[in-house]
C-alpha atoms as a PDB file:
ATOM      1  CA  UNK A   1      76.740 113.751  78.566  1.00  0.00           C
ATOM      2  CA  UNK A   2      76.601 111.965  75.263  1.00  0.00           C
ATOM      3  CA  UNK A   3      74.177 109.136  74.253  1.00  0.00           C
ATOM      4  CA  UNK A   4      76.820 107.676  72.746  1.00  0.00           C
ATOM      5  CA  UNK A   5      77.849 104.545  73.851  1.00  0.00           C
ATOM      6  CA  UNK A   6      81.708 103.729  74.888  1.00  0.00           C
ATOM      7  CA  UNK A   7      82.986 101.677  72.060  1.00  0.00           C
ATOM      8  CA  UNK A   8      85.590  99.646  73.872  1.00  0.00           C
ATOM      9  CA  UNK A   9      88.318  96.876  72.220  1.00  0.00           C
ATOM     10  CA  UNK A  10      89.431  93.941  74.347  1.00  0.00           C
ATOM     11  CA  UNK A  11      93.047  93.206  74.247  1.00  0.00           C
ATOM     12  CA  UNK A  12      94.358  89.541  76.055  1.00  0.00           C
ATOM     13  CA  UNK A  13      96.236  86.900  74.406  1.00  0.00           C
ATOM     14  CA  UNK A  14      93.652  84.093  76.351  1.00  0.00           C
ATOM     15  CA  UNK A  15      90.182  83.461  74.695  1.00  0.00           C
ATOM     16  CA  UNK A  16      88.727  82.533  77.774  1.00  0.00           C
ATOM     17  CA  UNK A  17      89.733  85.762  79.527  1.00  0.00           C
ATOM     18  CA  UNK A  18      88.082  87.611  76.368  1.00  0.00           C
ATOM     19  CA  UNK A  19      84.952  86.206  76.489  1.00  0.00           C
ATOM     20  CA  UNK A  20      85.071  86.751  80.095  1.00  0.00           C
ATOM     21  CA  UNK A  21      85.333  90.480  79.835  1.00  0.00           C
ATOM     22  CA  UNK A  22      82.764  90.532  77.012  1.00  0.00           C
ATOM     23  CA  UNK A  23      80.161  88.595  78.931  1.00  0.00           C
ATOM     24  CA  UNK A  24      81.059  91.119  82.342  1.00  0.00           C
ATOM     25  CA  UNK A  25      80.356  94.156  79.773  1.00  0.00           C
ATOM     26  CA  UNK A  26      77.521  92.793  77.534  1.00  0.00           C
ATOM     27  CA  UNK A  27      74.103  94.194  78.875  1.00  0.00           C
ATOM     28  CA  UNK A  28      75.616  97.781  80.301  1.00  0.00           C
ATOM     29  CA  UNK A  29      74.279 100.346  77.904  1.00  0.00           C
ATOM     30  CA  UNK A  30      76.649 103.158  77.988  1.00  0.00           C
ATOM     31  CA  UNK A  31      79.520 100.216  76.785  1.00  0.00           C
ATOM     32  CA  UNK A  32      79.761  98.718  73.482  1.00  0.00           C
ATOM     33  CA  UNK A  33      82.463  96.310  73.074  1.00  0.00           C
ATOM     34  CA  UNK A  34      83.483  96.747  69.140  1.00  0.00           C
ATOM     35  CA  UNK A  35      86.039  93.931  68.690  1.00  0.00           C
ATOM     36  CA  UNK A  36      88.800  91.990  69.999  1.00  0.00           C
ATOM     37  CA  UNK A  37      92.649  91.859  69.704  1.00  0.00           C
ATOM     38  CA  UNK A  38      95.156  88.932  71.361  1.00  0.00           C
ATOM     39  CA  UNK A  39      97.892  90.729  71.083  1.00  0.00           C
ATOM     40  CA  UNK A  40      99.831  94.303  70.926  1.00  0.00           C
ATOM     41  CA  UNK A  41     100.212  94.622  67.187  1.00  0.00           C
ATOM     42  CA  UNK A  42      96.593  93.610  66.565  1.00  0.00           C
ATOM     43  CA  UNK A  43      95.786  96.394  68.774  1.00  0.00           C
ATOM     44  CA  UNK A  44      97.391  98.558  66.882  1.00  0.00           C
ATOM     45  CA  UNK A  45      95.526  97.626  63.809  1.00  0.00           C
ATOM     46  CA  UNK A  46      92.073  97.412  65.465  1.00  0.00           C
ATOM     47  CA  UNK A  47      92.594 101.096  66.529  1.00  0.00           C
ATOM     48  CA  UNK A  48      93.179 102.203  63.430  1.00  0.00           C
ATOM     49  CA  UNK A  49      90.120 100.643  62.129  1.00  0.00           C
ATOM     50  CA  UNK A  50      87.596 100.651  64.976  1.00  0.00           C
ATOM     51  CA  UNK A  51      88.628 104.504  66.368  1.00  0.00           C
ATOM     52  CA  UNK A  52      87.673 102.849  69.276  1.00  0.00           C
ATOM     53  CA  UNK A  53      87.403 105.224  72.946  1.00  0.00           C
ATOM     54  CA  UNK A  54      88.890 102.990  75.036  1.00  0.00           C
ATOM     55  CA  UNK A  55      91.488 100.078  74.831  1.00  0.00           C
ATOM     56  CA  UNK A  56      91.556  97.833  77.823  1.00  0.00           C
ATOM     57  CA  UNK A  57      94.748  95.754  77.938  1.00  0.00           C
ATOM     58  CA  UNK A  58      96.629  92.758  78.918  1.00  0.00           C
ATOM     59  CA  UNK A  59     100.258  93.384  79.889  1.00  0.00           C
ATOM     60  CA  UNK A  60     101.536  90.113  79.063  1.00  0.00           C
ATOM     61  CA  UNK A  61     101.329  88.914  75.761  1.00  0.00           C
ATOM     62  CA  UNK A  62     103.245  87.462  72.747  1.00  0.00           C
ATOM     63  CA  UNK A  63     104.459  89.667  69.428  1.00  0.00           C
ATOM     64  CA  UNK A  64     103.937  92.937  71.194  1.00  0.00           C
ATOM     65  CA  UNK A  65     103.306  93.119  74.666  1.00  0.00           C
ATOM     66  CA  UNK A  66     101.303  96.132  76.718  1.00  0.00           C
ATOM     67  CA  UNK A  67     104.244  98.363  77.217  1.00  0.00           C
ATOM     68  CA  UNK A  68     104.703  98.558  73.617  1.00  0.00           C
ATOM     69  CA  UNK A  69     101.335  99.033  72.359  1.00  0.00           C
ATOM     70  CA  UNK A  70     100.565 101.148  74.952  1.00  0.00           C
ATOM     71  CA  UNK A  71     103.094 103.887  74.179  1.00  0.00           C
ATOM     72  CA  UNK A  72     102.926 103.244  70.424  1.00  0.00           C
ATOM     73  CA  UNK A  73      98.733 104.039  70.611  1.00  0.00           C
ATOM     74  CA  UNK A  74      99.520 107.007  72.455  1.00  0.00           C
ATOM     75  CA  UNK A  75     102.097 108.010  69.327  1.00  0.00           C
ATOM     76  CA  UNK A  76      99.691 107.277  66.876  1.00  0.00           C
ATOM     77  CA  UNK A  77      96.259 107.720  68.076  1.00  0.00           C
ATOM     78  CA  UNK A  78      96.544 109.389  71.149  1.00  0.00           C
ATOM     79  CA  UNK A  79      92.385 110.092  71.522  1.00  0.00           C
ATOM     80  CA  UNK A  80      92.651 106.579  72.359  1.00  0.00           C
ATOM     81  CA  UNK A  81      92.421 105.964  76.289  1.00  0.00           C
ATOM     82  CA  UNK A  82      94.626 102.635  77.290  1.00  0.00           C
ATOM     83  CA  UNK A  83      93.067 101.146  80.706  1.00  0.00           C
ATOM     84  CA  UNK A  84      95.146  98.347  81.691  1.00  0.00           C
ATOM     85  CA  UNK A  85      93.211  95.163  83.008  1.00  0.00           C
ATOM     86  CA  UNK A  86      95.971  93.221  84.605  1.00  0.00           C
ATOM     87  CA  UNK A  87      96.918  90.501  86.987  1.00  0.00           C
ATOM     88  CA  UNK A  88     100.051  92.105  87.862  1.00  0.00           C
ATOM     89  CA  UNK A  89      99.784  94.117  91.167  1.00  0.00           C
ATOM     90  CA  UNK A  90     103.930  94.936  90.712  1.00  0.00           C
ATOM     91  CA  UNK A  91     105.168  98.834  91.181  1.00  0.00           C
ATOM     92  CA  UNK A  92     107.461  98.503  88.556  1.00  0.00           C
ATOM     93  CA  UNK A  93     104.927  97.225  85.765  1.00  0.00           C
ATOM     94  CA  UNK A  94     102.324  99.805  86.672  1.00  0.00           C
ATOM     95  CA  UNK A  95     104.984 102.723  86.977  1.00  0.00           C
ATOM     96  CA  UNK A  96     106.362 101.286  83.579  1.00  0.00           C
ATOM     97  CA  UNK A  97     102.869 101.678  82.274  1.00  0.00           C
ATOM     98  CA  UNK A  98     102.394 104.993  83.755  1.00  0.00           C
ATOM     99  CA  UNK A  99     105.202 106.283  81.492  1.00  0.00           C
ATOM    100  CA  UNK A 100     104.158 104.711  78.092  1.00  0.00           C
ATOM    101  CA  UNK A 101     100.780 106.991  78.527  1.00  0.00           C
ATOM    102  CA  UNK A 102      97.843 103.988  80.650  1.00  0.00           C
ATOM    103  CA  UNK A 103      95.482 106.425  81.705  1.00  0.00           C
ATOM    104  CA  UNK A 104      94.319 103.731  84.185  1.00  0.00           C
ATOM    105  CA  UNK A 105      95.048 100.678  85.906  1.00  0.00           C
ATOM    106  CA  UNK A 106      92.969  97.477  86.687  1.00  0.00           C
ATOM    107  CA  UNK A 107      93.282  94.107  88.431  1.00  0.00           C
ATOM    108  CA  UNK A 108      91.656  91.201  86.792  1.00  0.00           C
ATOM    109  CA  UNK A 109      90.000  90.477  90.142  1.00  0.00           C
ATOM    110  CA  UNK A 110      87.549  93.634  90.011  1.00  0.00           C
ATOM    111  CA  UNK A 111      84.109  93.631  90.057  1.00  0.00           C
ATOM    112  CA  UNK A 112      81.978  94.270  87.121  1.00  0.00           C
ATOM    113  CA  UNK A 113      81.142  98.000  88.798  1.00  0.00           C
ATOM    114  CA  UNK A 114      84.589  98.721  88.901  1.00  0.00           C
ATOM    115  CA  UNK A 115      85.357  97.672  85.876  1.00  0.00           C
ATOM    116  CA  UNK A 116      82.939  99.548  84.546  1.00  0.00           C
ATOM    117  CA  UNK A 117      83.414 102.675  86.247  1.00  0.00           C
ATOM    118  CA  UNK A 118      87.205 102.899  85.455  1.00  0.00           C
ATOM    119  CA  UNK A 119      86.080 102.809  82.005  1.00  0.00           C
ATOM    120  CA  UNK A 120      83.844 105.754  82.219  1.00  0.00           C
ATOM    121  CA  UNK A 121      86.580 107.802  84.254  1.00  0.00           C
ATOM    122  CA  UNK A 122      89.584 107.380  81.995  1.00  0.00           C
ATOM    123  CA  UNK A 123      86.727 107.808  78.704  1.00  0.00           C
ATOM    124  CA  UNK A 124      85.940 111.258  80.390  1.00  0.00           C
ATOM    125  CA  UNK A 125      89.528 112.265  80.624  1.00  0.00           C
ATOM    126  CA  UNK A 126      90.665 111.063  84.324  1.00  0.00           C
ATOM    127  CA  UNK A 127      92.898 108.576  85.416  1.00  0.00           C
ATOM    128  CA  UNK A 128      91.792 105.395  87.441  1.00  0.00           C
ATOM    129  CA  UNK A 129      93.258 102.726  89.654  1.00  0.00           C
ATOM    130  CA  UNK A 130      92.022  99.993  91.531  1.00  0.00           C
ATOM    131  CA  UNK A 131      92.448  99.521  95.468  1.00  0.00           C
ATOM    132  CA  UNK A 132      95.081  96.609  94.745  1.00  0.00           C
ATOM    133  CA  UNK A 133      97.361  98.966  91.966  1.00  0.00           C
ATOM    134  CA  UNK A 134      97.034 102.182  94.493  1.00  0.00           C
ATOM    135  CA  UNK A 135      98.355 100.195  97.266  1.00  0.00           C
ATOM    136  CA  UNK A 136     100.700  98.471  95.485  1.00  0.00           C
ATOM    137  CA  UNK A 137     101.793 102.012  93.629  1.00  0.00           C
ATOM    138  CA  UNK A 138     101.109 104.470  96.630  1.00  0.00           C
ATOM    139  CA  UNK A 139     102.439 102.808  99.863  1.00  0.00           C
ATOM    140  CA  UNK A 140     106.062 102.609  99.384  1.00  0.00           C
ATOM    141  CA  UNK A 141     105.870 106.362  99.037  1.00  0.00           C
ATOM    142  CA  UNK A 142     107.945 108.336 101.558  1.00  0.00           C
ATOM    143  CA  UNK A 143     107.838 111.963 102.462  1.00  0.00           C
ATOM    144  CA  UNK A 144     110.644 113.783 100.253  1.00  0.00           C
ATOM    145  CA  UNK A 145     113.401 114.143 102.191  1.00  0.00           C
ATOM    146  CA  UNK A 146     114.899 117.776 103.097  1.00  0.00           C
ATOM    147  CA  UNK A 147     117.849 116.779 100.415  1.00  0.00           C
ATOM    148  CA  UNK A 148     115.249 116.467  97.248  1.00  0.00           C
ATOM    149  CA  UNK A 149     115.747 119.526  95.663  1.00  0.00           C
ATOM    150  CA  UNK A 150     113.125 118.964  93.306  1.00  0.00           C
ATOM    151  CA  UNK A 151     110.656 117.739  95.310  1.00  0.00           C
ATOM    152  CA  UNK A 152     111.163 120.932  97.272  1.00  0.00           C
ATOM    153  CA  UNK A 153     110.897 123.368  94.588  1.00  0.00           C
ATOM    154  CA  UNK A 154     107.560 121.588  93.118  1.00  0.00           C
ATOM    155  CA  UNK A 155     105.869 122.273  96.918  1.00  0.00           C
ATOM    156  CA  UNK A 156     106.884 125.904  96.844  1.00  0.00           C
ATOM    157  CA  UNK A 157     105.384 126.595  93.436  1.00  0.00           C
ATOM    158  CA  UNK A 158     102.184 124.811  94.231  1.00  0.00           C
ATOM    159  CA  UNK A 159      99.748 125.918  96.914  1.00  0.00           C
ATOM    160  CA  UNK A 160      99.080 123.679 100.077  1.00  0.00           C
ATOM    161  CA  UNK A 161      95.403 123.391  98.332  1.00  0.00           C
ATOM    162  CA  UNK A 162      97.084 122.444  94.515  1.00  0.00           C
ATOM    163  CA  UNK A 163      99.083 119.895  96.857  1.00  0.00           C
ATOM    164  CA  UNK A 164      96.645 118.026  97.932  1.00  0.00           C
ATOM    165  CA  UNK A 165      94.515 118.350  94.775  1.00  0.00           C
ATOM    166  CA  UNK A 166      97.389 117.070  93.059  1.00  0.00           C
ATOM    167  CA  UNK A 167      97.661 114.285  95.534  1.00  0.00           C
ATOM    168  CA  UNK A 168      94.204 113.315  95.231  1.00  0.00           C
ATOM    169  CA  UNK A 169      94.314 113.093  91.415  1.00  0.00           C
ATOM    170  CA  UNK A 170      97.020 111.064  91.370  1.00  0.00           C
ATOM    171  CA  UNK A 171      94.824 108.644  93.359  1.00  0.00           C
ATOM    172  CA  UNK A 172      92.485 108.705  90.871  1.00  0.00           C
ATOM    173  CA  UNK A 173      89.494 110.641  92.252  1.00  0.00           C
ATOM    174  CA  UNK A 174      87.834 112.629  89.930  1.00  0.00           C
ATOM    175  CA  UNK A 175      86.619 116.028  90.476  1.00  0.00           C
ATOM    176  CA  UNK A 176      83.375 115.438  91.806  1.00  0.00           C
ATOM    177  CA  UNK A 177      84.755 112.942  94.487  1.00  0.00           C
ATOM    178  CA  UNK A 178      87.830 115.622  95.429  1.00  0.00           C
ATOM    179  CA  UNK A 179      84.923 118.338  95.762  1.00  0.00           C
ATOM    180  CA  UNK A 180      83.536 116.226  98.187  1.00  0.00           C
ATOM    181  CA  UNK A 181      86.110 115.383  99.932  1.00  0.00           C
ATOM    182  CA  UNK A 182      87.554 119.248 100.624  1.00  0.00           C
ATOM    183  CA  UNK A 183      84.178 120.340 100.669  1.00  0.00           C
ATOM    184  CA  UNK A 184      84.541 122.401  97.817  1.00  0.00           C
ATOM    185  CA  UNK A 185      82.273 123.217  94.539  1.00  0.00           C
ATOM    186  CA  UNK A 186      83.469 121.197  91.434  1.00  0.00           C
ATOM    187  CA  UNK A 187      84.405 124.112  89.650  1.00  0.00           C
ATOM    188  CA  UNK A 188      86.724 125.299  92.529  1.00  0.00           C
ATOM    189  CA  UNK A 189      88.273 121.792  91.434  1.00  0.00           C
ATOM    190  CA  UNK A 190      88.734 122.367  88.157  1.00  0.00           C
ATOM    191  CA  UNK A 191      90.259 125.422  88.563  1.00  0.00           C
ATOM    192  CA  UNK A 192      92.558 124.328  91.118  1.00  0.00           C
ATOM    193  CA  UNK A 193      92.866 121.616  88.349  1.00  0.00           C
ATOM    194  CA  UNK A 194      94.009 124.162  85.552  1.00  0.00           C
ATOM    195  CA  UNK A 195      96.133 126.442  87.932  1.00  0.00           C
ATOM    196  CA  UNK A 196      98.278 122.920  88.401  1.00  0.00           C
ATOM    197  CA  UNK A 197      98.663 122.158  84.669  1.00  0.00           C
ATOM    198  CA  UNK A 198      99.449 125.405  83.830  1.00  0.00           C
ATOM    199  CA  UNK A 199     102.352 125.961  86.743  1.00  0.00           C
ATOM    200  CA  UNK A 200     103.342 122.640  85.924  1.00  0.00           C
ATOM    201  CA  UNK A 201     102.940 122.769  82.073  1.00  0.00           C
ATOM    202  CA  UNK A 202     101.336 119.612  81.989  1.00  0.00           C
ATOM    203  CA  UNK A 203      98.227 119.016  79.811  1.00  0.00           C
ATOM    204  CA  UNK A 204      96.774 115.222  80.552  1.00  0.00           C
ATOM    205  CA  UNK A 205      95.455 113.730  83.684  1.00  0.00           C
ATOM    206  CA  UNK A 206      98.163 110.778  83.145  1.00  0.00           C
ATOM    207  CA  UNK A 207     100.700 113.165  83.174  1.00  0.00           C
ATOM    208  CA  UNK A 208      99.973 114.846  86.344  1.00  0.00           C
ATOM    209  CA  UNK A 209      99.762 111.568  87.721  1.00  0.00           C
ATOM    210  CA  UNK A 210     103.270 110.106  86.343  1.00  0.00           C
ATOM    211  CA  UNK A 211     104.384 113.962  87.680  1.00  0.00           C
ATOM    212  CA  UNK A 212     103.439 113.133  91.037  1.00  0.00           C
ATOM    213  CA  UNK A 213     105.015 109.612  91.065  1.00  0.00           C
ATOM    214  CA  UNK A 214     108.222 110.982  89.419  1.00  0.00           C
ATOM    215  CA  UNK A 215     108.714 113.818  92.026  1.00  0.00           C
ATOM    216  CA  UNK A 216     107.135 111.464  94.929  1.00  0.00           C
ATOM    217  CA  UNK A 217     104.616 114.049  95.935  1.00  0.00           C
ATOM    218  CA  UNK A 218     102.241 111.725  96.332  1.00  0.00           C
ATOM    219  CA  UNK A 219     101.893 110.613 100.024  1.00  0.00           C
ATOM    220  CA  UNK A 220      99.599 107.685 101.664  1.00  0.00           C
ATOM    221  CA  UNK A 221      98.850 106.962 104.947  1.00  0.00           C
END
């Protein structure tokens, strides 16, 4: 893993919340927080001139909101990873954000370690969501009904095993805690991993993860 610390840029239209981030993140040495936006187009700016790793972001905020700069960072500097630090729990918003290319999704009631640790998953290429925005996202989730034809056809080309890998990637585990889980090796994971991008031609993390929302694969107890 690189020495390199995480150069992050802090995106939220309230000073207060800002300096409340910055003080959470000040001290952890694999984060460096390398400036500040209060808005969507300053974001855009700041990327271009910080190449910063990570951009956490407000959703709400005046001249360009998160939606926006969201999907126009992904356009134009898509080495860029977009967690979202929110108050919003809502399906809709996170869904929204989903689409315009958020690798993750926060609540502005997580801990420091959280906070922390989603940064390091979506900076290493995964996808990340608190417990509030997976149960808000996951549990209106039924099982496809016999009619879905799509839905279907997805389940036949994957394996029972790519299913559930699928499943627990759109949760936002990351391979080491899905090896775990099945009680598999890590590179069993990855592979699984691959074998699901490439029947699904789909390249990111966030995009197997908007897959699996779009074609309500994903199912939660």
């Amino acid at each position: 893993m690189s020495d390199k610390p995480i150069r992050i840029v802090l995106v939220d239209d309230h000073p207060l919340v800002l300096d409340g981030i910055r003080a959470r993140l000040e001290g952890e040495p694999g984060i460096e927080v390398v400036g500040e936006a209060c808005n969507g187009e300053q974001a855009l700016v700041k990327a271009q001139a910080l190449k910063p790793d990570v951009m956490l972001m407000d959703v709400s905020m005046p001249v360009m909101n998160g939606f926006d700069a969201t999907r126009r960072l992904r356009e134009s500097d898509p080495d860029v990873r977009v967690l979202i630090l929110s108050m919003h729990d809502n399906r809709e918003y996170i869904l929204k954000l989903i689409q315009s290319g958020a690798s993750g999704y926060i609540l502005k009631d997580v801990s420091s370690e959280e906070m922390v640790k989603a940064i390091e998953t979506v900076h290493q290429g995964g996808t990340y969501f608190s417990a509030g925005a997976s149960q808000s996202l996951f549990s209106q989730f039924d099982a496809p009904s016999a009619g879905t034809a799509t839905a279907a056809s997805d389940s036949d080309v994957l394996t029972r095993r790519e299913l559930t890998v699928l499943k627990l990637l759109a949760e936002g585990r990351n391979n080491k805690e899905i090896a775990r889980e099945l009680d598999i090796s890590v590179r069993t994971v990855e592979t699984h991993r691959q074998n699901i991008k490439a029947k699904l031609n789909i390249q990111t993390a966030a995009g197997l993860v908007r897959y699996a929302i779009e074609h309500n694969l994903v199912q939660l107890s």
